[in-house]
N, C-alpha and C. Protein backbone atom coordinates (compact mmCIF):
# COMPACT_ATOMS: atom_id res chain seq x y z
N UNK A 1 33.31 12.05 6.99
CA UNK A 1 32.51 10.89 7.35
C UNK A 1 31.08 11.34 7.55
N UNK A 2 30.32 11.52 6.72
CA UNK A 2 29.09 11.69 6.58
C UNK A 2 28.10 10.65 6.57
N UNK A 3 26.89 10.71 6.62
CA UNK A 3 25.69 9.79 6.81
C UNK A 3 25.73 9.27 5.40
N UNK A 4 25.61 9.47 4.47
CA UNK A 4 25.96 8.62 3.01
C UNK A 4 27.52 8.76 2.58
N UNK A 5 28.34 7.89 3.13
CA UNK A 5 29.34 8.12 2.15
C UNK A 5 29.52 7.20 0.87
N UNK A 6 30.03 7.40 0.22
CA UNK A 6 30.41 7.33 -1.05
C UNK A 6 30.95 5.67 -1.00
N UNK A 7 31.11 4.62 0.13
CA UNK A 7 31.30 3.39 0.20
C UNK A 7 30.11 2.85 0.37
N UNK A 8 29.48 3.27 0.78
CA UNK A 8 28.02 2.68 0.93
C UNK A 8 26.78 3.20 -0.19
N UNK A 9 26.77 4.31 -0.71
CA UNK A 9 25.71 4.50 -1.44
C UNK A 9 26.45 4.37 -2.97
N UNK A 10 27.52 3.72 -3.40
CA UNK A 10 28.44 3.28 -4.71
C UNK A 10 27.53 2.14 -5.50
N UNK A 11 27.11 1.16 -4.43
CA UNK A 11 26.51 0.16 -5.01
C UNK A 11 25.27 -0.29 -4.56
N UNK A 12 24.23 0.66 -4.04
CA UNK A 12 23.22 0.37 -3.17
C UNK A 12 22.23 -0.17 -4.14
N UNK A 13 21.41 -1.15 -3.52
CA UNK A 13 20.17 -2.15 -3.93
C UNK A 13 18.91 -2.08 -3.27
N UNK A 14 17.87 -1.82 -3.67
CA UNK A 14 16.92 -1.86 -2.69
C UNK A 14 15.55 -2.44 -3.03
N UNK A 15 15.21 -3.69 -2.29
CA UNK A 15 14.87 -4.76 -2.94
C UNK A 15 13.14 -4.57 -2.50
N UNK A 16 12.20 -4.14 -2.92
CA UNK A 16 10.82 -3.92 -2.60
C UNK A 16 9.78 -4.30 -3.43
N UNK A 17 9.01 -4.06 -3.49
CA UNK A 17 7.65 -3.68 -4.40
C UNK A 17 7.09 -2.76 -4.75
N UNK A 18 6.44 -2.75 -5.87
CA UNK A 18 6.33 -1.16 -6.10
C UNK A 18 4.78 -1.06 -5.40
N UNK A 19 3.69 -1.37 -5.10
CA UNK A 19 3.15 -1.29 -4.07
C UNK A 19 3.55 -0.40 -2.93
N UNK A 20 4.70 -1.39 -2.09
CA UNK A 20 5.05 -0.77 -0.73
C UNK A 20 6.01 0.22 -1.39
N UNK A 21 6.49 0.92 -2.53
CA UNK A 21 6.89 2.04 -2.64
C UNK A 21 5.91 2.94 -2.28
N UNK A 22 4.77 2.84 -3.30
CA UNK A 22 3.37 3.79 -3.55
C UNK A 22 2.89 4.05 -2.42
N UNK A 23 2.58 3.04 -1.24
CA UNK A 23 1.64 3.14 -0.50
C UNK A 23 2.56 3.89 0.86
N UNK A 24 3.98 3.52 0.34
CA UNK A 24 5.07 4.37 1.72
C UNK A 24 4.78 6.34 0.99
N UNK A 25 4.79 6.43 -0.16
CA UNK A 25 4.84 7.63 -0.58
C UNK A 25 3.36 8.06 -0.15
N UNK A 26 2.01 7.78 -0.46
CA UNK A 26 0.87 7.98 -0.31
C UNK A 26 0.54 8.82 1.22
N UNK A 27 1.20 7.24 2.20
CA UNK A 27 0.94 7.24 3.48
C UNK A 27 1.63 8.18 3.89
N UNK A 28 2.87 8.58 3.43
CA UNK A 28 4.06 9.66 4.16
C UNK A 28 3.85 10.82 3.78
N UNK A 29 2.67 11.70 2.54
CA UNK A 29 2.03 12.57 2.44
C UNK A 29 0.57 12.81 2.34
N UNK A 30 0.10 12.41 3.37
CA UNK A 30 -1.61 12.91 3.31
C UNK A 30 -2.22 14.02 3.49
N UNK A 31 -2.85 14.19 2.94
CA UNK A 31 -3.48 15.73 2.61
C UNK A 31 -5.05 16.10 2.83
N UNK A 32 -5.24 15.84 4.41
CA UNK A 32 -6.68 16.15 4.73
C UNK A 32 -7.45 17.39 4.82
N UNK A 33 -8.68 17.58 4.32
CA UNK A 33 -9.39 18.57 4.17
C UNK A 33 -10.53 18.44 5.44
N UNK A 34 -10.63 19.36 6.26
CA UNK A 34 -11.53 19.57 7.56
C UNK A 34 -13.03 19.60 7.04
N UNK A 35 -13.65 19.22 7.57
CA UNK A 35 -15.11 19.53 7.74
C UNK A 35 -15.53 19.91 8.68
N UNK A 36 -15.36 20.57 9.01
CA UNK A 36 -15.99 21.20 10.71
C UNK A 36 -16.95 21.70 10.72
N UNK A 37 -18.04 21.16 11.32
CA UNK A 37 -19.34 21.32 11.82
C UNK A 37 -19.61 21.40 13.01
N UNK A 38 -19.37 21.50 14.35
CA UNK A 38 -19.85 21.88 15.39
C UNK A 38 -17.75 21.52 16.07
N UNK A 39 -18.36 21.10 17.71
CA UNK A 39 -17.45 21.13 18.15
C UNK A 39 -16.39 20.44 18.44
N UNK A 40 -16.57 19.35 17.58
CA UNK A 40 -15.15 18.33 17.13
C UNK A 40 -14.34 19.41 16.22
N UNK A 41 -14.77 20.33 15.94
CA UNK A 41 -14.15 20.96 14.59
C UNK A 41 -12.71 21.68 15.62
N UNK A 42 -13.41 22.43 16.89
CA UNK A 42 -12.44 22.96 17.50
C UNK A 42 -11.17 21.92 17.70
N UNK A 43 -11.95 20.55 18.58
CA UNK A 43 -10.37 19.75 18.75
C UNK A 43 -9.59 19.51 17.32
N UNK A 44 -10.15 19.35 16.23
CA UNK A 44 -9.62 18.99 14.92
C UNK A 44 -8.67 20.45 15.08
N UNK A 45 -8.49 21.91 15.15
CA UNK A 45 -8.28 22.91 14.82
C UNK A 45 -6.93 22.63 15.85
N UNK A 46 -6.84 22.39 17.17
CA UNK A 46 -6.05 22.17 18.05
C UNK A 46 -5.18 20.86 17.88
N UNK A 47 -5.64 19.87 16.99
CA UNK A 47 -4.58 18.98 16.41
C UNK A 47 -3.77 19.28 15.29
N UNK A 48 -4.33 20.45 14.89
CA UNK A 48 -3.03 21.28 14.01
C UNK A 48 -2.17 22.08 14.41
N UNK A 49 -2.29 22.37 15.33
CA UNK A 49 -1.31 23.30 15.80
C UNK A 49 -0.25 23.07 16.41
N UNK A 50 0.76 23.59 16.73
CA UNK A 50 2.21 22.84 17.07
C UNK A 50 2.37 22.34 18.41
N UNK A 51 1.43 21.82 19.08
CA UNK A 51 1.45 21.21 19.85
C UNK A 51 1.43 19.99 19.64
N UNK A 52 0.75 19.41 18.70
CA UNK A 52 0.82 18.11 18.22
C UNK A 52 1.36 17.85 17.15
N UNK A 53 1.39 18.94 15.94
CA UNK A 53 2.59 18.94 14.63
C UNK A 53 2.42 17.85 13.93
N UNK A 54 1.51 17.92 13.15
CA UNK A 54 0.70 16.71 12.28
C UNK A 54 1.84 16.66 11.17
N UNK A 55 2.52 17.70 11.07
CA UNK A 55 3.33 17.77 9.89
C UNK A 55 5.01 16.43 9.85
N UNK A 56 4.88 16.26 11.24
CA UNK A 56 6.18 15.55 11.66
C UNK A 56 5.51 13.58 10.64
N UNK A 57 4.24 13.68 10.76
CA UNK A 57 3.62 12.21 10.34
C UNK A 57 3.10 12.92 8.29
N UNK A 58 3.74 13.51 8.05
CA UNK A 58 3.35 13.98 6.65
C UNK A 58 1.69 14.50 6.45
N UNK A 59 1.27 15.40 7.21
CA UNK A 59 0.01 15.40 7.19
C UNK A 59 0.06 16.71 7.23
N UNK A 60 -0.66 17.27 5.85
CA UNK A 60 -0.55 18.93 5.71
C UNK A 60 -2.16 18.96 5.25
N UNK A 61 -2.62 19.57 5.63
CA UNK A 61 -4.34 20.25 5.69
C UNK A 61 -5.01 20.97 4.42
N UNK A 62 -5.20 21.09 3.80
CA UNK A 62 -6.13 21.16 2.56
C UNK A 62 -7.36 22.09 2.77
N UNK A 63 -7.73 23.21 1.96
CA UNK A 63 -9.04 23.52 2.27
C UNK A 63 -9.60 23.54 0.82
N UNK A 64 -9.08 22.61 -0.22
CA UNK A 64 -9.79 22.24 -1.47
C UNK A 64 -9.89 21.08 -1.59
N UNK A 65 -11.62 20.35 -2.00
CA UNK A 65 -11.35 19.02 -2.31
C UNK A 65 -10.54 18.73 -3.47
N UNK A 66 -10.23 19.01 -4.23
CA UNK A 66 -9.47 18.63 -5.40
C UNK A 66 -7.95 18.59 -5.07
N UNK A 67 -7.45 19.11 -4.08
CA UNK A 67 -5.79 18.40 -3.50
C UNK A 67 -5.61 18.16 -2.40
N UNK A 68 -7.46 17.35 -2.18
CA UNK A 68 -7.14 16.31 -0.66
C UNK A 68 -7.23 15.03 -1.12
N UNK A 69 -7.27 14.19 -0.40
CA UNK A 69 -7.16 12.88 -0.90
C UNK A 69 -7.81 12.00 0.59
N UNK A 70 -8.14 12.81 1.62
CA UNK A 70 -8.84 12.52 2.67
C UNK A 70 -9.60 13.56 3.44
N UNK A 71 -10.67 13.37 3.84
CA UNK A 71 -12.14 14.62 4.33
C UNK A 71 -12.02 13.59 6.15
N UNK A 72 -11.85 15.01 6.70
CA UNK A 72 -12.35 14.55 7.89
C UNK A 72 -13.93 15.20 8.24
N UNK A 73 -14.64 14.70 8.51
CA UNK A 73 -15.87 15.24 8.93
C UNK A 73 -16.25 15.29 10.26
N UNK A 74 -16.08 16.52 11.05
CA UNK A 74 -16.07 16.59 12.47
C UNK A 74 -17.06 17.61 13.00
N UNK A 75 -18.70 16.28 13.30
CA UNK A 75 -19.75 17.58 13.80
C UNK A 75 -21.45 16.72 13.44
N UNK A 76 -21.87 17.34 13.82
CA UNK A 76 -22.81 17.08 13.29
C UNK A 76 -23.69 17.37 11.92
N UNK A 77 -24.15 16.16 11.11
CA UNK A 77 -24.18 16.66 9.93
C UNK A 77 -25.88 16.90 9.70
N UNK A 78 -26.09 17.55 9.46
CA UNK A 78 -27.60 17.82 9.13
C UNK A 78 -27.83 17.27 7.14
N UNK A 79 -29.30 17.24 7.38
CA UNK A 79 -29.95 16.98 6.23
C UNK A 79 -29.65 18.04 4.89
N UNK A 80 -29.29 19.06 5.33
CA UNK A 80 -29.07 19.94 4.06
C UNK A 80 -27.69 20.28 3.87
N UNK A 81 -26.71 19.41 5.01
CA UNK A 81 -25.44 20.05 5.47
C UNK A 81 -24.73 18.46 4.35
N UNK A 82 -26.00 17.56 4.18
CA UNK A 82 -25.52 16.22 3.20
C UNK A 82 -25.26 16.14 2.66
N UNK A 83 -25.68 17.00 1.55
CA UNK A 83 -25.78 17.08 -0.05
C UNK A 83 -24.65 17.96 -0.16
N UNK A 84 -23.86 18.90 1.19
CA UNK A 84 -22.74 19.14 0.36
C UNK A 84 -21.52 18.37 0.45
N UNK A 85 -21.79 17.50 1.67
CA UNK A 85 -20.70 16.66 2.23
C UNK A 85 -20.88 15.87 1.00
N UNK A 86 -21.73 14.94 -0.01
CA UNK A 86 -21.44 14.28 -0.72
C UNK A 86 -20.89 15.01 -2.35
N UNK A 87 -21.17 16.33 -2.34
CA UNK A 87 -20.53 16.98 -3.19
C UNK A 87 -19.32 17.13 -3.30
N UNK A 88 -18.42 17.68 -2.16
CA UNK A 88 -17.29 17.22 -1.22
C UNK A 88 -16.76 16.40 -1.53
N UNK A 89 -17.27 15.35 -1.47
CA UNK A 89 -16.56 14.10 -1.46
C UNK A 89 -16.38 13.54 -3.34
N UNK A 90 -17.36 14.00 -3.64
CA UNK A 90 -17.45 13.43 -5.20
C UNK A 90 -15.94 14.17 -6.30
N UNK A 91 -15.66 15.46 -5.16
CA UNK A 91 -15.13 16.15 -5.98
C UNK A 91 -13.34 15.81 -5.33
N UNK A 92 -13.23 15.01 -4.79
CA UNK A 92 -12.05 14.64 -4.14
C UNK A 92 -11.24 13.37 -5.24
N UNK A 93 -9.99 13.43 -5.66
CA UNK A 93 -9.61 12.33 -6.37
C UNK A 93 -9.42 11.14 -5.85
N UNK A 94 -9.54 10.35 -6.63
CA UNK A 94 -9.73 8.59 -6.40
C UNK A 94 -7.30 8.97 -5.64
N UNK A 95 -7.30 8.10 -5.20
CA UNK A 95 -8.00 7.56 -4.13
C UNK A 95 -8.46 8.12 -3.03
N UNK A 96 -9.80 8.19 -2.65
CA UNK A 96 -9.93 8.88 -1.01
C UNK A 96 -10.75 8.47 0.10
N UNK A 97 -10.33 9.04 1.40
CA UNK A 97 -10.54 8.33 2.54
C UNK A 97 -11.49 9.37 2.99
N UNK A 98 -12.32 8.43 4.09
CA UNK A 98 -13.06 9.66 4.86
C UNK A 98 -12.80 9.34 6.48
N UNK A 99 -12.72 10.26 7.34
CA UNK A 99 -12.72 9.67 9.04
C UNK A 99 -13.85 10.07 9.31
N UNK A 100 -14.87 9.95 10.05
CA UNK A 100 -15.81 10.21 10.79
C UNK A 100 -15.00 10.95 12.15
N UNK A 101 -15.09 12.00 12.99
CA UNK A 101 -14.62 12.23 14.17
C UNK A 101 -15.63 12.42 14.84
N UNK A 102 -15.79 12.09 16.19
CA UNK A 102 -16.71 12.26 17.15
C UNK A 102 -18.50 11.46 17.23
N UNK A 103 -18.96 11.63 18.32
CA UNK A 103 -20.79 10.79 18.10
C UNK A 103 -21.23 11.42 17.25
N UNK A 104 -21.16 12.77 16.43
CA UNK A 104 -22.69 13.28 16.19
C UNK A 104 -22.46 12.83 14.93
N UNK A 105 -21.27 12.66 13.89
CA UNK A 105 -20.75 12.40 12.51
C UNK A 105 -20.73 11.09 12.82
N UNK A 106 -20.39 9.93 13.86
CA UNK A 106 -20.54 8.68 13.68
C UNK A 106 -22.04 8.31 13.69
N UNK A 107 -22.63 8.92 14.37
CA UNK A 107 -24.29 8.44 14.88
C UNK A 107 -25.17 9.35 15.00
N UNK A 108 -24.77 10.40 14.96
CA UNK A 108 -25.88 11.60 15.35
C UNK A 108 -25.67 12.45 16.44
N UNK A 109 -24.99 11.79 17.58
CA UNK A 109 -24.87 12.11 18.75
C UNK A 109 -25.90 12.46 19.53
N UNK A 110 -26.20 13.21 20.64
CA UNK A 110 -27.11 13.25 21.11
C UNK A 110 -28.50 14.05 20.46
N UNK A 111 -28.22 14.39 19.07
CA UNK A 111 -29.36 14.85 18.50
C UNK A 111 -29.83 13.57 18.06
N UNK A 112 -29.66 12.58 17.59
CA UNK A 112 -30.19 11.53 17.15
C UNK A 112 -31.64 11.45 17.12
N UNK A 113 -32.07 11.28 18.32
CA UNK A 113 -33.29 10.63 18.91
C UNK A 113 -34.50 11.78 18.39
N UNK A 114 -34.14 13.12 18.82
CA UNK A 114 -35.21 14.20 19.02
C UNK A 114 -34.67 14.88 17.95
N UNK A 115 -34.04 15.21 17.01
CA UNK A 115 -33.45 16.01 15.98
C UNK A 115 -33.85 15.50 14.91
N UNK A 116 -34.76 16.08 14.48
CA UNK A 116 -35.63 15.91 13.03
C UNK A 116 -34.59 16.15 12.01
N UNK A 117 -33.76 17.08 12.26
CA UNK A 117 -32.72 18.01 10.75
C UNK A 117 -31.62 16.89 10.80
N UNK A 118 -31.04 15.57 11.86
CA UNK A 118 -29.86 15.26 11.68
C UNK A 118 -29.49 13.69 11.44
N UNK A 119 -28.92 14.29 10.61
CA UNK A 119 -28.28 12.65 10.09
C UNK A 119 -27.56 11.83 11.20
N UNK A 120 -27.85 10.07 11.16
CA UNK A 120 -28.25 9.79 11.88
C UNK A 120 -26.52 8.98 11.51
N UNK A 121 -25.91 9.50 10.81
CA UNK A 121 -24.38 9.48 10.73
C UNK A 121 -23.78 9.33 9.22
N UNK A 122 -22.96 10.20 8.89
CA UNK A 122 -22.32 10.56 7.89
C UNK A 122 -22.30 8.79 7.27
N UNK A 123 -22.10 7.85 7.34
CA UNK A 123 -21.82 6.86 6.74
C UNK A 123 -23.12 6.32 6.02
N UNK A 124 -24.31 6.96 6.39
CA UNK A 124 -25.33 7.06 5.42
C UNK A 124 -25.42 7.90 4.00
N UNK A 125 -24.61 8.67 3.86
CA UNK A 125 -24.47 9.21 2.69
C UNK A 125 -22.44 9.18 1.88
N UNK A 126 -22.02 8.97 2.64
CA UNK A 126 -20.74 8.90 2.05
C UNK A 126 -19.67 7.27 2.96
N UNK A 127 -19.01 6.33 2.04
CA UNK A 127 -18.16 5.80 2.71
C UNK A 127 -16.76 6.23 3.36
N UNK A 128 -17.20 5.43 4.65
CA UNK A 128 -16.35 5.37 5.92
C UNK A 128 -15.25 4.73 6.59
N UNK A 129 -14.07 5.49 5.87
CA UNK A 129 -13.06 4.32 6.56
C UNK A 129 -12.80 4.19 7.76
N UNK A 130 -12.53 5.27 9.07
CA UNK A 130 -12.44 4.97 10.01
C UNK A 130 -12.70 5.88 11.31
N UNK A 131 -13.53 5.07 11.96
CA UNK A 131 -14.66 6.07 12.67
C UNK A 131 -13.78 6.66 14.25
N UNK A 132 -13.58 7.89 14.51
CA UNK A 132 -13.24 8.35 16.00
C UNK A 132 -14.17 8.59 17.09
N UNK A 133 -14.37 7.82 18.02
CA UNK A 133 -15.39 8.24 18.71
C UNK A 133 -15.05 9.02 19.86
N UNK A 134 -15.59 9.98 20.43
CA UNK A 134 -15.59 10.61 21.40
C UNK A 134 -16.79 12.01 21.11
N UNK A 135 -16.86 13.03 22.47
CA UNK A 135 -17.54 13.69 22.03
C UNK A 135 -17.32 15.07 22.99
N UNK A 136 -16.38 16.17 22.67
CA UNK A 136 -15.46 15.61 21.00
C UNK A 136 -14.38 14.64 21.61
N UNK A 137 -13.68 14.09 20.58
CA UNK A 137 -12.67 13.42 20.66
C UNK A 137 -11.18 13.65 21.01
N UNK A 138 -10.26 13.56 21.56
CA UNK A 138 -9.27 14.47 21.77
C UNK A 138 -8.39 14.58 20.76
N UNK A 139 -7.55 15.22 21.02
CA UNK A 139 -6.66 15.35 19.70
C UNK A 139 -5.90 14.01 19.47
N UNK A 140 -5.56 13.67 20.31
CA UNK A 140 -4.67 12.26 20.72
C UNK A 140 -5.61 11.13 19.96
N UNK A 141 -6.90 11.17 19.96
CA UNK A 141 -7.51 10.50 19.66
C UNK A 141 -7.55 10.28 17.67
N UNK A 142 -7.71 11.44 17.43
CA UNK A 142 -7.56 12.03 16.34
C UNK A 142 -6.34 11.89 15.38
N UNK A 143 -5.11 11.72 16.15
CA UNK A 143 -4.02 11.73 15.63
C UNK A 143 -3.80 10.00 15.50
N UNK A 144 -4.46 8.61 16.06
CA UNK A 144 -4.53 7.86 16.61
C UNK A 144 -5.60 7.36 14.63
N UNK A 145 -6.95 8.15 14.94
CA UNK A 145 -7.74 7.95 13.93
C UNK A 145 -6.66 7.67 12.65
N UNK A 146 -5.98 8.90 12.37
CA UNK A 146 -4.98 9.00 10.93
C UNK A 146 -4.27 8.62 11.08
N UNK A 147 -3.52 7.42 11.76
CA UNK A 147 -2.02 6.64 11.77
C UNK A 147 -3.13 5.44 11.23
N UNK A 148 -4.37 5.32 11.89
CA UNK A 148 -5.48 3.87 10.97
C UNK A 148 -5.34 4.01 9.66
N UNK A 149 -5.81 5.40 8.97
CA UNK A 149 -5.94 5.96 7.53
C UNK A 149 -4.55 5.50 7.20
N UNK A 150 -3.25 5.68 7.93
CA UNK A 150 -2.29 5.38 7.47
C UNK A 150 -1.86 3.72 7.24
N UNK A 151 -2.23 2.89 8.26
CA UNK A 151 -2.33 1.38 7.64
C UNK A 151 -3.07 1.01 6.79
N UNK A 152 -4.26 1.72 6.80
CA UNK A 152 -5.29 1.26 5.35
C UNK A 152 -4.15 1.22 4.31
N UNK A 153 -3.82 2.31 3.89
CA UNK A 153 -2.97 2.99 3.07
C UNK A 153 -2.21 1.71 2.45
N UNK A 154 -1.15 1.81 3.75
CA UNK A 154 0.22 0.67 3.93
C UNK A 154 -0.43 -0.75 3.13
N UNK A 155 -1.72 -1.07 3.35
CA UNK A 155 -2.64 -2.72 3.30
C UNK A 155 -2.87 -2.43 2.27
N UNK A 156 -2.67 -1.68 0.76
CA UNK A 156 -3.76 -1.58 -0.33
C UNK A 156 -2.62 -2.31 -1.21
N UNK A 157 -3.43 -3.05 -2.17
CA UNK A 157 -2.68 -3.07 -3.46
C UNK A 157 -3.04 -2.21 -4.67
N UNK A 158 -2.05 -2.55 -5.38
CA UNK A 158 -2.03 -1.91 -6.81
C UNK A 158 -2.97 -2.71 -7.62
N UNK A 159 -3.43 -3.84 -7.59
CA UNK A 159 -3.94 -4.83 -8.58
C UNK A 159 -4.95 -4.93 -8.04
N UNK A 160 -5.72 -4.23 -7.15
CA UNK A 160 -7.11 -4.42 -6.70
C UNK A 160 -7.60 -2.95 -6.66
N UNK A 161 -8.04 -2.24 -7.56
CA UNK A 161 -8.17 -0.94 -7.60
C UNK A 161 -9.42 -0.52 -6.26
N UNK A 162 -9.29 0.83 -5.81
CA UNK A 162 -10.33 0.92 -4.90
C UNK A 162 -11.61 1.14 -5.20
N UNK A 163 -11.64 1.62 -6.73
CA UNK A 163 -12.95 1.87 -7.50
C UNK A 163 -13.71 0.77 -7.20
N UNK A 164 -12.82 -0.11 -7.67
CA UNK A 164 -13.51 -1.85 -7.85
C UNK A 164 -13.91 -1.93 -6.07
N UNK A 165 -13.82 -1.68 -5.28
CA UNK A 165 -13.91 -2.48 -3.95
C UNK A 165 -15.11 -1.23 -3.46
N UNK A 166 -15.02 -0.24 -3.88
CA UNK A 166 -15.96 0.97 -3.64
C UNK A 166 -17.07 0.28 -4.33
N UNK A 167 -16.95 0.31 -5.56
CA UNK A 167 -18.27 -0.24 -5.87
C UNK A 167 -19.06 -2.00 -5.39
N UNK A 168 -17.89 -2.22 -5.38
CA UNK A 168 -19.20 -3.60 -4.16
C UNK A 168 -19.51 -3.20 -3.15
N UNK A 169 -19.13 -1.45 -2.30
CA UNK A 169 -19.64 -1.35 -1.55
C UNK A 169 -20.78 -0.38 -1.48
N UNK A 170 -20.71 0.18 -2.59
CA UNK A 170 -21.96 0.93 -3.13
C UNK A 170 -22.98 -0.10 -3.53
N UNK A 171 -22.58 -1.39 -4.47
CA UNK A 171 -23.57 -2.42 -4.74
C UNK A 171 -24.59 -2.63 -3.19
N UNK A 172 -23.85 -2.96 -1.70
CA UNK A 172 -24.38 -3.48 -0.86
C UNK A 172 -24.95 -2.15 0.12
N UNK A 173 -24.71 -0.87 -0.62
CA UNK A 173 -25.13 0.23 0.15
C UNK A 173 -25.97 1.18 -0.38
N UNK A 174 -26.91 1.81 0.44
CA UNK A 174 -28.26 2.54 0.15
C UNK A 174 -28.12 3.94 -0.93
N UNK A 175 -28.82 4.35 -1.95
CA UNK A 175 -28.62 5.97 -2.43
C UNK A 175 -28.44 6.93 -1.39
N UNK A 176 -27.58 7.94 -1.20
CA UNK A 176 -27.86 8.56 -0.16
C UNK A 176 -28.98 9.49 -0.13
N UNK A 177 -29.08 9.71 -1.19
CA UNK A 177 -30.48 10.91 -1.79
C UNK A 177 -31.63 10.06 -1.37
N UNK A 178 -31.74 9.02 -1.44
CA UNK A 178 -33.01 8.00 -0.92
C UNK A 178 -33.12 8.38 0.61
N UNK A 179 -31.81 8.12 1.32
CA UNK A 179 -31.47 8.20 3.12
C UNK A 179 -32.37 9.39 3.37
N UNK A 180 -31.57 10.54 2.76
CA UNK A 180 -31.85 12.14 3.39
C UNK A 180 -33.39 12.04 3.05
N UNK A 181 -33.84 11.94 1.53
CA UNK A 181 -35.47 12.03 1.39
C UNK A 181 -36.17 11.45 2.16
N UNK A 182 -36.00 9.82 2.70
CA UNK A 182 -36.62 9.17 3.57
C UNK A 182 -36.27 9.13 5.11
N UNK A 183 -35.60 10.01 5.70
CA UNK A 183 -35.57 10.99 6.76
C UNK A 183 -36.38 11.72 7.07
N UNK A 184 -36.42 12.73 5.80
CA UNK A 184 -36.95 14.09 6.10
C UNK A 184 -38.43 13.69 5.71
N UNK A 185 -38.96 12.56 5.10
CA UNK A 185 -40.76 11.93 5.29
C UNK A 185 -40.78 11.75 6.81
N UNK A 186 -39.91 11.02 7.48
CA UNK A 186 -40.30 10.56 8.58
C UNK A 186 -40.16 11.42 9.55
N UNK A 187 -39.57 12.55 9.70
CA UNK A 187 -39.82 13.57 10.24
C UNK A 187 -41.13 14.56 10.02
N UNK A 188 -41.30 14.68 9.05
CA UNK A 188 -42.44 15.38 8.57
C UNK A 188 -43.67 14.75 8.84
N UNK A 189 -43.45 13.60 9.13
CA UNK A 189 -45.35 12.73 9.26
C UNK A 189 -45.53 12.57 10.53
C-alpha cells in the first residue's frame, strides 16, 4: 500500500492549462543570480544558507546571467556600477525578473542626497518587478520579496508575451544611458 498505487494512478486525469502547467514549473524552479553591492549583499548571503534553505521553495542561485532567469540587486548602485548591471541584465534570457533589495538599490539610500557617484535607484536603468525595502532587509524579508516573484510568475499568460508588455514599458520609460549621463552633468556643474 503505497502512495501511488496502481488503483488510483490506472486511470488518472488531470484537468489544467497549459499556462498554469508552465508557470507551476517556472515558479517551482527559479534561478537567481546575486548582485551584491554593499551590505544587503551580506543578508542576501545569509538567506542562502541552511538556515532558511531557499532550496525547499525551488530556488537555487546562479552566478551566470545566462542560467538565471532572475537578478537580485542588493546595494548600492553607482554610476559606473550601471552600465554593468544593465549588461547583466541584457544578457539574462527572456523571461526575467529583477528584485530591488534594500534603500540604496530602491532609492539610493542614504547616499541619495550628497552622493554625486549614486544612482538614485536601480529602476532607473533596468525594470523592476519587486522592490524589498529595508536597510538591509532581513532575510525573512527577502524570502517574502521571492514568493512576490513567485505570484508574478503564477499571474502570467502564455498569449501575452512579456517582450510585448516590456516594451510598453520601455515605450513609457527613460534611456538609461540618458539617466546615468544626465546625473553625472548634474553632479559635475
Amino acid at each position: 500500500m503505497g502512495l501511488l498505487d496502481a488503483a488510483i494512478t490506472k486511470h488518472n486525469v488531470l484537468v489544467t492549462s497549459v499556462d498554469n502547467v508552465l508557470n507551476w514549473a517556472r515558479l517551482s524552479s527559479l534561478w537567481p543570480m546575486g548582485f551584491g553591492l554593499a551590505c544587503c549583499a551580506i543578508e542576501m548571503m545569509a538567506t542562502n544558507a541552511s538556515n532558511y534553505d531557499l532550496e525547499r521553495f525551488g530556488i537555487f542561485p546562479r552566478s551566470s546571467p545566462r542560467q538565471s532567469d532572475l537578478m537580485i540587486v542588493a546595494g548600492t548602485v553607482t554610476m559606473k556600477m550601471a552600465e554593468r548591471v544593465i549588461r547583466l541584465y541584457e544578457q539574462m534570457p527572456e523571461p526575467r525578473y529583477v528584485l530591488s533589495m534594500g534603500s540604496c538599490s530602491n532609492c539610493g539610500g542614504p547616499y541619495w542626497e550628497h552622493g554625486y557617484h549614486v544612482l538614485k535607484g536601480v529602476d532607473r536603468v533596468i525594470p523592476v518587478d519587486v522592490y524589498v525595502p529595508g536597510c538591509p532587509p532581513r532575510p525573512e524579508s527577502l524570502i517574502g520579496g521571492l514568493m512576490k516573484i513567485q505570484e508574478l510568475i503564477r499571474m502570467e499568460q502564455i498569449g501575452v508575451s512579456r517582450a510585448d508588455a516590456l516594451k510598453k514599458l520601455a515605450e513609457k520609460s527613460i534611456d538609461p544611458q540618458f539617466v546615468i549621463d544626465r546625473e553625472r552633468k548634474a553632479t559635475t556643474a
